[in-house]
Protein backbone atom coordinates (compact mmCIF):
# COMPACT_ATOMS: atom_id res chain seq x y z
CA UNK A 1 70.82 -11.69 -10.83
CA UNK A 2 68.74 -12.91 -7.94
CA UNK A 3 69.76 -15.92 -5.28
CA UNK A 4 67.21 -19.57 -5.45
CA UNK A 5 67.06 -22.21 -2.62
CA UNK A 6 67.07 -25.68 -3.96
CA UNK A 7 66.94 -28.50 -1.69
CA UNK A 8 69.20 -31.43 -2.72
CA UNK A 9 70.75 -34.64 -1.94
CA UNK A 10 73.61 -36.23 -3.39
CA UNK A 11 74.04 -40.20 -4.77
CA UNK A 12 75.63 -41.27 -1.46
CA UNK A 13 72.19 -40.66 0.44
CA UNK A 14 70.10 -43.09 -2.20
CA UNK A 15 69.89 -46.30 -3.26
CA UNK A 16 67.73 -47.01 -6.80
CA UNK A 17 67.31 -50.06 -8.33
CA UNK A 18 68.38 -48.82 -12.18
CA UNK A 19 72.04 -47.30 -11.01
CA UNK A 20 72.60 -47.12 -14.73
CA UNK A 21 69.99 -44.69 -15.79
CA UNK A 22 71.12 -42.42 -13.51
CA UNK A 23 74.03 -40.38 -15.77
CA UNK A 24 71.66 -40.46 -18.55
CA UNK A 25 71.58 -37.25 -20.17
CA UNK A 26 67.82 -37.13 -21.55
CA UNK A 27 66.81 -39.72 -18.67
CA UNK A 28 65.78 -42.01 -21.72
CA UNK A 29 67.17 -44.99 -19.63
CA UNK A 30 64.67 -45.15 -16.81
CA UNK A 31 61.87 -47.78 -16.59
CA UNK A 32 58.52 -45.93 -16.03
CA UNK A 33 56.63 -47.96 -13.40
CA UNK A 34 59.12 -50.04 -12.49
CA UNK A 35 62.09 -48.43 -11.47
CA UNK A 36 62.33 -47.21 -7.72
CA UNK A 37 64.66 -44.92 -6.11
CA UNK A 38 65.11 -45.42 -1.99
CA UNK A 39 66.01 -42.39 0.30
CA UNK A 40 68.49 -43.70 3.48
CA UNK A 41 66.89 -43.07 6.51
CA UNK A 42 69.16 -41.16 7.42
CA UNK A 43 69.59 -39.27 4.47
CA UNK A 44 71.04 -35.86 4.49
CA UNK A 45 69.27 -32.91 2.89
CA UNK A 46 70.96 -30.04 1.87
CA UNK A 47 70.21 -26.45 0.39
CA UNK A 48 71.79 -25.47 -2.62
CA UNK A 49 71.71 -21.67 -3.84
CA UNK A 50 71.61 -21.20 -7.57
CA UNK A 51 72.16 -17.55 -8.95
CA UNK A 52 70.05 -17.44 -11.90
CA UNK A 53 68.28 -14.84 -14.45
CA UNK A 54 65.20 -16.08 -14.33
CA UNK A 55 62.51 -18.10 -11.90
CA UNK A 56 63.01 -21.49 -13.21
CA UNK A 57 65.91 -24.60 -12.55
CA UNK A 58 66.07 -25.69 -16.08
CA UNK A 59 68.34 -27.81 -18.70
CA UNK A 60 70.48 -26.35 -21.05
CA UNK A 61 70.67 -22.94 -19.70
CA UNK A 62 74.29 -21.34 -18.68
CA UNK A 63 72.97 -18.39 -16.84
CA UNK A 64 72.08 -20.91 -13.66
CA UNK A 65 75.65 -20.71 -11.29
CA UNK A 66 76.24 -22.17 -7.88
CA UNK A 67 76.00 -19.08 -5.35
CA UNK A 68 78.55 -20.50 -3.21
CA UNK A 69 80.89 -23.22 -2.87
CA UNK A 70 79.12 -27.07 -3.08
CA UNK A 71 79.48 -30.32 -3.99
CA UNK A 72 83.50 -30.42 -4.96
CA UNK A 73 82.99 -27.29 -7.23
CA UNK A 74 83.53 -23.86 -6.69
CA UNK A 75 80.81 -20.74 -6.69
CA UNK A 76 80.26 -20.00 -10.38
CA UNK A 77 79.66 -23.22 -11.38
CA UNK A 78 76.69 -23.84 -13.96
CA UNK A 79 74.33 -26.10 -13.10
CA UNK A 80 71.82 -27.63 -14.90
CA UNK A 81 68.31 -29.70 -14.28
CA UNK A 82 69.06 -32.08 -17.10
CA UNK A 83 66.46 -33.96 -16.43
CA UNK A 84 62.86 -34.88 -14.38
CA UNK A 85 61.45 -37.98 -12.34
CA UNK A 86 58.16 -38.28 -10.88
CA UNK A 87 58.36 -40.45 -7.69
CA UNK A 88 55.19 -41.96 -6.02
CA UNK A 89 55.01 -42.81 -2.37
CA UNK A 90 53.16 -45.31 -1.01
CA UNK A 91 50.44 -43.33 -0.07
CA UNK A 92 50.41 -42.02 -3.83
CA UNK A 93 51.80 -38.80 -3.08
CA UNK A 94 54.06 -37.38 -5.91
CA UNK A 95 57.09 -35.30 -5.71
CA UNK A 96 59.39 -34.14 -8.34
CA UNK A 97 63.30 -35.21 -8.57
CA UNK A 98 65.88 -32.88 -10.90
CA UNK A 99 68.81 -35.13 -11.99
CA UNK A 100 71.57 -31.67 -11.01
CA UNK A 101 74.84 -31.86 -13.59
CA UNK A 102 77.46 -29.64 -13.09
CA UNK A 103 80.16 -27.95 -15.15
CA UNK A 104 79.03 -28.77 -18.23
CA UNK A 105 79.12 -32.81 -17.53
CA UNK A 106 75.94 -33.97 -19.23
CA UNK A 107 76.84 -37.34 -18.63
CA UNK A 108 77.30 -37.12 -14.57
CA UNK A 109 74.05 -36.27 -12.46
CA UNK A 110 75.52 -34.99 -9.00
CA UNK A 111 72.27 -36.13 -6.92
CA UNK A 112 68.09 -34.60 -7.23
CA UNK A 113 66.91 -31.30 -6.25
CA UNK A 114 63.70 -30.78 -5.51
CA UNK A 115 60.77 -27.74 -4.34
CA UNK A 116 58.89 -27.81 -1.61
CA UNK A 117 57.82 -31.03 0.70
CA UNK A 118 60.48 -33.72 0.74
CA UNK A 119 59.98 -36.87 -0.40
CA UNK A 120 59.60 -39.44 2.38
CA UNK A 121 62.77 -41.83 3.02
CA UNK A 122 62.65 -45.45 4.47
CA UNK A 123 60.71 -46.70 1.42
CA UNK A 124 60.95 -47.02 -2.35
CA UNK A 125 59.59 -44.39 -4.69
CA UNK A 126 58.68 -45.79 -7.88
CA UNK A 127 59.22 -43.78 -10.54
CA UNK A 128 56.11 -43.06 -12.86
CA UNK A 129 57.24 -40.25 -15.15
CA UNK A 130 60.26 -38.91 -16.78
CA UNK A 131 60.76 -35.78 -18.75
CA UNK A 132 63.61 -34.12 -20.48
CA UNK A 133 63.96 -30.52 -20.97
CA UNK A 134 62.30 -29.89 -17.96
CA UNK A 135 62.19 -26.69 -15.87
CA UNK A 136 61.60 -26.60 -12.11
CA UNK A 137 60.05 -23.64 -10.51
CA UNK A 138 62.20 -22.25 -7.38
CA UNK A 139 60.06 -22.38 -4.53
CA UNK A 140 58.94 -18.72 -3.42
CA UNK A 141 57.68 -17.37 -0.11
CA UNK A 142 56.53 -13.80 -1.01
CA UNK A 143 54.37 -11.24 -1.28
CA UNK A 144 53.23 -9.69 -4.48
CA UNK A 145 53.31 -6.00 -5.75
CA UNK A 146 50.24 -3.81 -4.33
CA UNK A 147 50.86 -5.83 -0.77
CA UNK A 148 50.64 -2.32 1.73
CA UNK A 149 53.45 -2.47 4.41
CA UNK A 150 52.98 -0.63 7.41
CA UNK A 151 56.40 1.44 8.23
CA UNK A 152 57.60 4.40 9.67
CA UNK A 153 56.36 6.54 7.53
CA UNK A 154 52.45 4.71 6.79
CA UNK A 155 51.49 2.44 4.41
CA UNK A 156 53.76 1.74 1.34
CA UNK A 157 53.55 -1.13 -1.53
CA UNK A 158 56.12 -3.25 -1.37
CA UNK A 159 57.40 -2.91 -4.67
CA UNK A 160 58.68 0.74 -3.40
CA UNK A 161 59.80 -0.72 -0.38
CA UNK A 162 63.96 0.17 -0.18
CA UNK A 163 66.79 -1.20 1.85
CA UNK A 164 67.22 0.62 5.47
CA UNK A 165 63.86 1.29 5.15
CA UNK A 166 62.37 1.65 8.94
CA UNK A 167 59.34 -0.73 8.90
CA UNK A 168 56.73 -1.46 11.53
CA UNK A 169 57.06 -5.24 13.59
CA UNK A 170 55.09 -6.70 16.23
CA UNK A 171 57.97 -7.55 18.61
CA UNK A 172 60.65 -5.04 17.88
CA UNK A 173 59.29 -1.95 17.14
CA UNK A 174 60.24 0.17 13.82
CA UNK A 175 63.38 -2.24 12.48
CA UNK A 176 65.24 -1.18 9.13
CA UNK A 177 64.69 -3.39 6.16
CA UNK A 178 67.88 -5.21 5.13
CA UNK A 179 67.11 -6.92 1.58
CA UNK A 180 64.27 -6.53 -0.60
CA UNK A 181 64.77 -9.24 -3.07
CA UNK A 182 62.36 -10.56 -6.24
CA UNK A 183 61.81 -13.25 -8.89
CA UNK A 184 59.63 -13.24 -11.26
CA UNK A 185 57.53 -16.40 -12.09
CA UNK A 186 55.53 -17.74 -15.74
CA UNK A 187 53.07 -20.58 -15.66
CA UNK A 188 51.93 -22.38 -18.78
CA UNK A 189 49.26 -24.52 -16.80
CA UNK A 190 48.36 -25.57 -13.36
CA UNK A 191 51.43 -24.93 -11.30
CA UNK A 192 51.91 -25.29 -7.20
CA UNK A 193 53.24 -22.00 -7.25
CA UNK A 194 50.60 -19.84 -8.39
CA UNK A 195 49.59 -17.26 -5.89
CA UNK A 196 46.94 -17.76 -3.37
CA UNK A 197 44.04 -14.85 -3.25
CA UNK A 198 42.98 -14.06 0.86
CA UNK A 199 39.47 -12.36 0.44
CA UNK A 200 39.44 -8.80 2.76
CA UNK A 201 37.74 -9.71 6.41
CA UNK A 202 38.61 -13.42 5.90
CA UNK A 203 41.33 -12.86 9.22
CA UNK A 204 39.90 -10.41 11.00
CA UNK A 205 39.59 -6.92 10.03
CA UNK A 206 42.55 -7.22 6.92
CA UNK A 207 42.29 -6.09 4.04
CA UNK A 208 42.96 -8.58 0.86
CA UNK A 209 45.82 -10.13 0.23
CA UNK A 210 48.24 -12.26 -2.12
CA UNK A 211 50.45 -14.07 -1.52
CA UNK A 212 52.78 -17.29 -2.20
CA UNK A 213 51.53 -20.67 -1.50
CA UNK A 214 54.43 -21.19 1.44
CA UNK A 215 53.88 -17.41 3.06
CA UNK A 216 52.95 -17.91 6.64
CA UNK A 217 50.58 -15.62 8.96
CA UNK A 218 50.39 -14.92 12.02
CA UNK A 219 46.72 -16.56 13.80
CA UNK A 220 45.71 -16.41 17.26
CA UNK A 221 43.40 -17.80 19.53
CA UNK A 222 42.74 -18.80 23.44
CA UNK A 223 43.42 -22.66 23.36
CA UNK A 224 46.65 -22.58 20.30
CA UNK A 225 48.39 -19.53 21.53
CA UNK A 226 49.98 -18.17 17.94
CA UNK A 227 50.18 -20.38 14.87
CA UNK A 228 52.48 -19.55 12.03
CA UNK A 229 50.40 -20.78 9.41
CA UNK A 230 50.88 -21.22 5.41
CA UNK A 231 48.28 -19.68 3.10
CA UNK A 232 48.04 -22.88 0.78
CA UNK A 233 46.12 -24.16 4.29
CA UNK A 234 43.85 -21.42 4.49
CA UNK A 235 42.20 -22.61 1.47
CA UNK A 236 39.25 -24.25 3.19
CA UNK A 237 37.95 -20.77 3.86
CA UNK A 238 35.30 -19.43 2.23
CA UNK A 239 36.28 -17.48 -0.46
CA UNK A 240 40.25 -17.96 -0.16
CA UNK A 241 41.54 -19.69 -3.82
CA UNK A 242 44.53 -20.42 -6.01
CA UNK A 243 44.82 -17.79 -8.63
CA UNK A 244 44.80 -20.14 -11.72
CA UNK A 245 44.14 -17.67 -14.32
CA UNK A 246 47.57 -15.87 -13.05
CA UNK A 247 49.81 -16.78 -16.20
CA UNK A 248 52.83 -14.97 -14.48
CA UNK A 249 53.93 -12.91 -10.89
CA UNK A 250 56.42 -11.38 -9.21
CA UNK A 251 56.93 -12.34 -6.02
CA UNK A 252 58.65 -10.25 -3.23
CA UNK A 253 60.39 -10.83 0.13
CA UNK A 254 61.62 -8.94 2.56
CA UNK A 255 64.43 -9.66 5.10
CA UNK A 256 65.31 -7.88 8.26
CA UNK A 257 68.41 -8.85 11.02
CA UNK A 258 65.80 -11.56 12.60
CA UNK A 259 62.57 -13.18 11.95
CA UNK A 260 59.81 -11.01 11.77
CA UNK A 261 56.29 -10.39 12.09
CA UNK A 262 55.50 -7.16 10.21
CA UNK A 263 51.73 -6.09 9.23
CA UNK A 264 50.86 -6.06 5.45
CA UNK A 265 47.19 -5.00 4.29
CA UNK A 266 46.07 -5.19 7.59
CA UNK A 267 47.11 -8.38 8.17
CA UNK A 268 50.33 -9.80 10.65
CA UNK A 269 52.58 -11.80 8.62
CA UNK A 270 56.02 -13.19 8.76
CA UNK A 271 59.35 -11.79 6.94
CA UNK A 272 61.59 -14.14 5.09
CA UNK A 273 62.38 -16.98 7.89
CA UNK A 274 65.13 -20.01 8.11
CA UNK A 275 64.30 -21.52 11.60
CA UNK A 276 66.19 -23.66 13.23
CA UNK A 277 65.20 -26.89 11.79
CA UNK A 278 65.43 -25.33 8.11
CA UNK A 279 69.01 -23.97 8.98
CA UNK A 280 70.14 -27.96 10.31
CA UNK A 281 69.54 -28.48 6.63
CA UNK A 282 71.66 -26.46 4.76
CA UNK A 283 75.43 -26.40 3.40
CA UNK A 284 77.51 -23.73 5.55
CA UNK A 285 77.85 -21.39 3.40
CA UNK A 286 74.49 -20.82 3.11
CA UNK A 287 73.85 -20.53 6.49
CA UNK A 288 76.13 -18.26 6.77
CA UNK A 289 74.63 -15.98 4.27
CA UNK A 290 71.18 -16.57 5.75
CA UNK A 291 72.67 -15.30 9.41
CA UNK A 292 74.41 -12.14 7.87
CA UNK A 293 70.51 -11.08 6.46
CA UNK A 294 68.60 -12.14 9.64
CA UNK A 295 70.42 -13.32 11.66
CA UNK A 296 70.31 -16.61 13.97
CA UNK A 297 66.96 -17.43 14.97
CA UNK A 298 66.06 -17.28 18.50
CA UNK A 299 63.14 -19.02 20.48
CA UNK A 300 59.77 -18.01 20.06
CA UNK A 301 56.89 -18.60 21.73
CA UNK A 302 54.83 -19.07 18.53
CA UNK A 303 54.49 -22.74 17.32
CA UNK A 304 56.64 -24.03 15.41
CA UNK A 305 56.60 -25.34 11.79
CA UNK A 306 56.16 -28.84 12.55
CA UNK A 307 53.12 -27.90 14.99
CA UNK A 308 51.75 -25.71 12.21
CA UNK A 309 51.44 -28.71 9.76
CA UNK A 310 50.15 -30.93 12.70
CA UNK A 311 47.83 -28.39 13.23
CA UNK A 312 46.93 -27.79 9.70
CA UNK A 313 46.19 -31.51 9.36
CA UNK A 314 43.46 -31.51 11.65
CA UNK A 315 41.64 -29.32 9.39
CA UNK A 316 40.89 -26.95 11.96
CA UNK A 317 40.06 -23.47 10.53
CA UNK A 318 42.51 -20.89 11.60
CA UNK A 319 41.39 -18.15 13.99
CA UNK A 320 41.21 -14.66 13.35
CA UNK A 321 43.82 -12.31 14.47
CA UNK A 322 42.14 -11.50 17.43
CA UNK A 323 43.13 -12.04 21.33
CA UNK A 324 40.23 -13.81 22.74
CA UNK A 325 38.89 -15.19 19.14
CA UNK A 326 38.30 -18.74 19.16
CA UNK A 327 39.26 -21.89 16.44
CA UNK A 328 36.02 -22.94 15.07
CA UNK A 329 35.97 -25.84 13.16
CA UNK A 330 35.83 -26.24 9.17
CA UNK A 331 35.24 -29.27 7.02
């Protein structure tokens, strides 16, 4: 069964105003709209990896195992998303908290795992939904099947990619594939996961393209140097969409000994990354794993994930892959 990231934080990095809802099983004992849950400052986020048989961190289900050793259990664990809280910043941005149990103890929530964008500390988070039986999507950075990789031996879908397989990169020359690994994702209704659609010609001469909301590619021009950028902020291109008909995907990545840009459908685009910041985050073990796949990153010249979402901010459009191309602006 595949490996999922989760990112997670235990009780000892919160303070919420309801202490006593916490351990309940169904949730049942939170007050909607009152309620408020406060991340330290200094709060310590962590990475938990979850072997599971499917794409979802849900309740109930004894297929979901702890990858490696965390919290005070041992790899093999089961762990379960027994329940869900909607937290609202002050700005009214929402993010999505999984109460994690483990071993079987309904009654004890660990800490909150969460997808994607952390929830801000420093401030309360009031609590405006809860559900039970929940399931929480893990948070994918892929390609899908058809994707054409350029290797050794020309173009080849990525679904037929294979380990040791020699595969063309910008910096490195031919470098053999070390992991090809897969997950495969439904959606019942709107869902932050869905893939994104890249129209052919929308970055320079590629070809089209889907891909994960979180994939990043590779954009150039004169005054930004290269910008690692994620597709969900390519979507104020013309033509460039969420796929929300897609009621299901598989979603791909590839891993090599280091970061690396590699050329899919025409188009330069990044192999499954931890950078240093992301790596800061995570329990030991799993850094450890992530090193034996690609190795420790190294410094780059491109910017780096924190200038990408500065960048993105600014709404500028992205440039096409192009030396002397320029940024034009969009919006």
């Amino acid at each position: 069964m595949p490996d999922y990231d989760l990112n997670f934080f235990d009780l000892s990095q919160m303070h919420t105003s309801n202490w006593g809802a916490v351990h309940s099983p169904d949730g049942g004992s939170w007050n909607v709209g009152t309620d408020t849950i406060y991340l330290y400052p200094w709060a310590i986020i962590d990475t938990v990896s979850v072997t599971d048989d499917d794409g979802s961190f849900a309740d109930d289900d004894f297929t979901q195992s702890l990858t490696y050793d965390f919290f005070p259990f041992w790899a093999g664990t089961n762990v379960q998303n027994e329940y869900m809280l909607t937290v609202e910043d002050a700005l009214g941005n929402q993010y999505q908290l999984a109460g994690v149990t483990a071993d079987h103890n309904n009654f004890y929530v660990e800490g909150f795992a969460f997808v994607g964008a952390a929830p801000p500390t420093g401030e309360n988070l009031l609590i405006v939904g809860v559900q039970d039986s929940a399931s929480m999507s893990y948070s994918p950075a892929c390609f899908t099947p058809g994707a054409m990789v350029r290797t050794e031996r020309g173009e080849v879908p990525v679904e037929h990619l294979r380990e040791s397989e020699m595969v063309w990169t910008l910096d490195h020359g031919a470098q053999p594939l070390r992991m090809v690994a897969g997950r495969h994702l439904r959606f019942s209704a709107p869902h932050p996961h869905k893939p994104i659609l890249i129209p052919a010609g929308t970055i320079g001469s590629g070809g089209r393209l889907v891909v994960s909301p979180q994939h990043r590619l590779l954009l150039r021009c004169d005054r930004r140097g290269e910008v690692l950028v994620p597709a969900k902020s390519l979507l104020a291109l013309r033509g460039v969409r969420v796929m929300q008909g897609k009621r299901a995907v598989q979603y791909l990545h590839l891993a090599f000994e280091r970061h690396e840009i590699i050329m899919v459908d025409g188009v330069l685009t990044e192999s499954l990354h931890a950078g240093p910041m992301a790596l800061r985050g995570l329990a030991p073990a799993a850094q450890q794993r992530l090193r034996r796949i690609i190795g420790a990153p190294g410094a780059s010249a491109r910017a780096t994930d924190a200038d990408c979402a500065r960048w993105s901010r600014t709404r500028s459009a992205p440039c096409r892959q192009g030396v002397a191309d320029t940024c034009p602006r969009v919006g």
